[in-house]
Protein backbone atom coordinates (compact mmCIF):
# COMPACT_ATOMS: atom_id res chain seq x y z
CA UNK A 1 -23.78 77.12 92.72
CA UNK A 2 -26.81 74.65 91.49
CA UNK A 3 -26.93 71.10 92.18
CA UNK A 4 -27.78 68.74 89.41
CA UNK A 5 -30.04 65.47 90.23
CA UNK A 6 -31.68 62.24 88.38
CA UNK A 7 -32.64 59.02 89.20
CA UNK A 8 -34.62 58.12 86.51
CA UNK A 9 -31.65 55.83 85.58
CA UNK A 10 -29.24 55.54 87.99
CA UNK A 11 -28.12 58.19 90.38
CA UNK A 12 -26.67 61.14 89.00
CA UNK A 13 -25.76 64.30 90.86
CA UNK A 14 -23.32 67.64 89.81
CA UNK A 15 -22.53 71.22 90.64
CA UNK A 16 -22.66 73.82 88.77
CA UNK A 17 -21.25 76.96 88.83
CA UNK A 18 -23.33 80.28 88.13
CA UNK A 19 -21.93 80.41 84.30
CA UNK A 20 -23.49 76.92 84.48
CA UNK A 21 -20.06 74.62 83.84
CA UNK A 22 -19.91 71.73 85.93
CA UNK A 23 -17.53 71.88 88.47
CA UNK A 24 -18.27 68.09 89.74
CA UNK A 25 -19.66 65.51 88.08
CA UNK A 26 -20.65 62.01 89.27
CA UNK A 27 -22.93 58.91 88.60
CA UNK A 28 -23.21 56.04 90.84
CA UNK A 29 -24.42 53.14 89.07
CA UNK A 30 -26.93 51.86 91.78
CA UNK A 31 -30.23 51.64 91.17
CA UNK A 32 -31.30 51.53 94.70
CA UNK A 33 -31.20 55.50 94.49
CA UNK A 34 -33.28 56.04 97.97
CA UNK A 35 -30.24 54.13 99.83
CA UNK A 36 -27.64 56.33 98.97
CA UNK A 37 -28.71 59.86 97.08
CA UNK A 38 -29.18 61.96 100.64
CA UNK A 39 -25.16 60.20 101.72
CA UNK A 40 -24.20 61.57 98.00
CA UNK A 41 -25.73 64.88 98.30
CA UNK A 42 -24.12 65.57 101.15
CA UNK A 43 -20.71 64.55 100.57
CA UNK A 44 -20.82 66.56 97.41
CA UNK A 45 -21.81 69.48 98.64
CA UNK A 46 -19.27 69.03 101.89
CA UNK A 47 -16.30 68.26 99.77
CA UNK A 48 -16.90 71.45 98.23
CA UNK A 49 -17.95 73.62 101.22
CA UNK A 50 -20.91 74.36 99.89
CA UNK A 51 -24.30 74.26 102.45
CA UNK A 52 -27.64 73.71 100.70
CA UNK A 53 -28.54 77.41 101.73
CA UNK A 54 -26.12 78.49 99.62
CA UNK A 55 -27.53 76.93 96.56
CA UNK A 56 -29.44 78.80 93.75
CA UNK A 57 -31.33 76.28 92.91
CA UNK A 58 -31.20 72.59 91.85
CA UNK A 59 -31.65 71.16 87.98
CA UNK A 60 -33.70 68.31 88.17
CA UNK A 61 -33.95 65.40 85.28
CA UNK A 62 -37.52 64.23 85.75
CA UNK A 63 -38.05 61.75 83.60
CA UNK A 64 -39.14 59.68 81.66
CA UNK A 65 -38.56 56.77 83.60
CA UNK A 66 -40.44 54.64 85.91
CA UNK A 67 -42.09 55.30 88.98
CA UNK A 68 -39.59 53.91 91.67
CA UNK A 69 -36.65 55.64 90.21
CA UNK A 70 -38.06 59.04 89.40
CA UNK A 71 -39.80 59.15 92.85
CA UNK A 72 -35.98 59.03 94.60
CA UNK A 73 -34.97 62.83 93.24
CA UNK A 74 -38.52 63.82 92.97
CA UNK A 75 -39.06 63.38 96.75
CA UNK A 76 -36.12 65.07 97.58
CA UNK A 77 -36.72 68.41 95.12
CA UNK A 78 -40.39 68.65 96.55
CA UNK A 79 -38.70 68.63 100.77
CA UNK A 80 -36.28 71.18 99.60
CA UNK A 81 -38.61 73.27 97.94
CA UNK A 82 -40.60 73.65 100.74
CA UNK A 83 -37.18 75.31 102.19
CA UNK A 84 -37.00 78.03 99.58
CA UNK A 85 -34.73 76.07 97.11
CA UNK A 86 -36.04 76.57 93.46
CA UNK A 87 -36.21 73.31 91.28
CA UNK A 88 -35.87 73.55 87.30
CA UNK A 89 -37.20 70.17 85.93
CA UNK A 90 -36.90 69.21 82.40
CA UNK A 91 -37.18 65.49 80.63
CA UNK A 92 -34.29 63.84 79.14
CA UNK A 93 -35.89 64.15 75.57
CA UNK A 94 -35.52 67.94 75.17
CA UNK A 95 -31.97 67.96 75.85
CA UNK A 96 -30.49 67.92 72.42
CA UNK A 97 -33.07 70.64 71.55
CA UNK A 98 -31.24 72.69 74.60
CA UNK A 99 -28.22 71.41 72.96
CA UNK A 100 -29.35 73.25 68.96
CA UNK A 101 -30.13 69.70 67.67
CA UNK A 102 -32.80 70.31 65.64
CA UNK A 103 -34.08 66.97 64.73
CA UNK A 104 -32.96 63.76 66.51
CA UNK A 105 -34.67 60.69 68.64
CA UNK A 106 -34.66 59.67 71.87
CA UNK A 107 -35.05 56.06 73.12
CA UNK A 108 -35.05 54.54 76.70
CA UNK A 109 -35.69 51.13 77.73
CA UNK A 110 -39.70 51.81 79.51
CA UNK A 111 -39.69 47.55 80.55
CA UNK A 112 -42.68 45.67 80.20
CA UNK A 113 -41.04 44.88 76.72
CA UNK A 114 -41.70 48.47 75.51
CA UNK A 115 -39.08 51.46 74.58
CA UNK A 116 -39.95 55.16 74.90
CA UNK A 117 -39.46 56.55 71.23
CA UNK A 118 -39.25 60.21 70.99
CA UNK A 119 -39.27 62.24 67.89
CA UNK A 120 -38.30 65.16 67.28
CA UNK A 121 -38.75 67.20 63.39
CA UNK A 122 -38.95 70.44 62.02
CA UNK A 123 -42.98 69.59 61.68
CA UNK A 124 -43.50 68.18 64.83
CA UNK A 125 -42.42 66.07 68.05
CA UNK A 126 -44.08 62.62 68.49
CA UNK A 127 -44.23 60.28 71.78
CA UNK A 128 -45.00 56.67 71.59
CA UNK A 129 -44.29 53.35 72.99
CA UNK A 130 -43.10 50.62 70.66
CA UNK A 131 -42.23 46.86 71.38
CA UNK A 132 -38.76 46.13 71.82
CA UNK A 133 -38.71 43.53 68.81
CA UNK A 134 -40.15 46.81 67.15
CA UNK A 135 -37.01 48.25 68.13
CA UNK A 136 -34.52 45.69 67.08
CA UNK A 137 -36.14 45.92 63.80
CA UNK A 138 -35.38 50.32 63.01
CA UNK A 139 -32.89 51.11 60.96
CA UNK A 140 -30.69 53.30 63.30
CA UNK A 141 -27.92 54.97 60.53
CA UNK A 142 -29.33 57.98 60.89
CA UNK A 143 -27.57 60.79 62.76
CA UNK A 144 -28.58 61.90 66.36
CA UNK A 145 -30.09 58.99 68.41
CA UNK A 146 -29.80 59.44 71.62
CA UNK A 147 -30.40 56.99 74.83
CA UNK A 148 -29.05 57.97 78.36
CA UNK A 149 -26.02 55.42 78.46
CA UNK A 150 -24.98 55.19 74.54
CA UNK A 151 -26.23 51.62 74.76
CA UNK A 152 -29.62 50.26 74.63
CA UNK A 153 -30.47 46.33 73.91
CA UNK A 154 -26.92 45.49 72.67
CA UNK A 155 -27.48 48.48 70.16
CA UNK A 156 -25.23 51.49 69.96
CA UNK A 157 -26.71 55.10 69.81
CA UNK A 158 -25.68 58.43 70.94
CA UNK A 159 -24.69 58.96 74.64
CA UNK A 160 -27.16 61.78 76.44
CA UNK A 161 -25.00 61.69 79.38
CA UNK A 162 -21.72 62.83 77.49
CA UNK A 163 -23.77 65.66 75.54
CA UNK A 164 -24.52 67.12 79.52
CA UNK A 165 -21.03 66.83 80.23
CA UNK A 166 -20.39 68.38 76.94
CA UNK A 167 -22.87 71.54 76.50
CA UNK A 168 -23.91 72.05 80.33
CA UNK A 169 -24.25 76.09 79.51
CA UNK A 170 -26.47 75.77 76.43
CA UNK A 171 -28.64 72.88 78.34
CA UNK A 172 -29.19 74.87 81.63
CA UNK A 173 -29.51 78.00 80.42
CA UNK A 174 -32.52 76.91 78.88
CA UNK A 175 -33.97 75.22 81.99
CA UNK A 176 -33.08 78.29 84.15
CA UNK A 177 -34.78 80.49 81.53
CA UNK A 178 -37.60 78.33 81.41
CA UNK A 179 -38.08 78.33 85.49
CA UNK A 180 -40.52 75.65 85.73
CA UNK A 181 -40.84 72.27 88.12
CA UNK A 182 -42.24 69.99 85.79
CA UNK A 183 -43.71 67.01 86.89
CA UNK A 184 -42.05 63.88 86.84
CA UNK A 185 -42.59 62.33 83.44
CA UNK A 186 -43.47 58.48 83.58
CA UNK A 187 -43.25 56.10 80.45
CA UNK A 188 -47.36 55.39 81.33
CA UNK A 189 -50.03 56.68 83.19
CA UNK A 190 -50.57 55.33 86.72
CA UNK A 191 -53.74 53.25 85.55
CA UNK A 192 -51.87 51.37 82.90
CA UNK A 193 -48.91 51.15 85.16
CA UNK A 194 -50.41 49.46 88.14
CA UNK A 195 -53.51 47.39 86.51
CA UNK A 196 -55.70 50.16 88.40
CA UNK A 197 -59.68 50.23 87.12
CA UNK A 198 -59.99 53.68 85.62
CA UNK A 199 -63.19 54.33 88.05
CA UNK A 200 -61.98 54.78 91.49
């Protein structure tokens, strides 16, 4: 069994089975994530008498978000890999690639009045920051645009979280191949983030 986390958003946890279907699925929609992710954890792996020894490993959604959210599953990967427990990160912006979309965008609200575009084409991927009136202003009839929820700024896109529940096998098979803990993926660097002088 492998436990699925992210708090990039709001909490998010599953298990998965070792042909990678989900056999329980949950989000809580609490964006305090540090109050109540270990209480989660723990009751989902209880209700299923499952002990974290018995794990595989854990599939970990590391971003992009911002720093207090991420930080929540991130601290909690990095204690129980120091137990044994392997941790396969990935971002939220390659998962209709895991999926066989080949071209689509990603957008998530990165505050600050700023949205996290992500492109991704046949030439090339792209990563930038745009303004949200710069948002409110893109023409979004084109197929595949994705944001976490469905629902970003009152406008409707495609819903990442139903394409996990959807295509778990073909998106964590590619994580698992991939083997890799990522780190977390913030919408800016820490400098830019904080007001922090670049010379420290």
């Amino acid at each position: 069994m492998y436990l699925f986390l992210d708090s990039s958003l709001y909490i998010q946890i599953g298990l998965l089975d070792a042909d990678l279907n989900w056999k329980h699925y949950e989000m809580v929609p609490n964006k305090k994530g540090s109050q109540v992710l270990h209480s989660i954890i723990y009751s989902s792996l209880n209700d299923h008498n499952i002990k974290v020894q018995d794990l595989k490993g854990i599939f970990l959604a590391n971003g992009p978000g911002s720093y207090t959210g991420i930080r929540v599953a991130e601290g909690v990967c990095q204690i129980l890999e120091m137990e044994g427990l392997p941790i396969y990160s990935f971002y939220h912006f390659e998962v209709p690639s895991f999926a066989e979309v080949k071209e689509y965008k990603f957008f998530a609200e990165a505050f600050k009045g700023e949205v996290f575009q992500y492109s991704l084409k046949l030439t090339g991927e792209d990563f930038e920051l745009i303004s949200e009136k710069s948002f409110n202003l893109l023409d979004l009839s084109e197929d595949h645009l994705y944001h976490l929820e469905g629902l970003l700024m009152d406008r409707e896109l495609d819903n990442l979280y139903d394409l996990y529940k959807k295509e778990p096998t073909k998106i964590f098979s590619q994580v698992l191949k991939r083997a890799k803990h990522l780190p977390p993926y913030y919408y800016r660097p820490e400098e830019k983030e904080f007001n922090l002088p670049r010379n420290r």
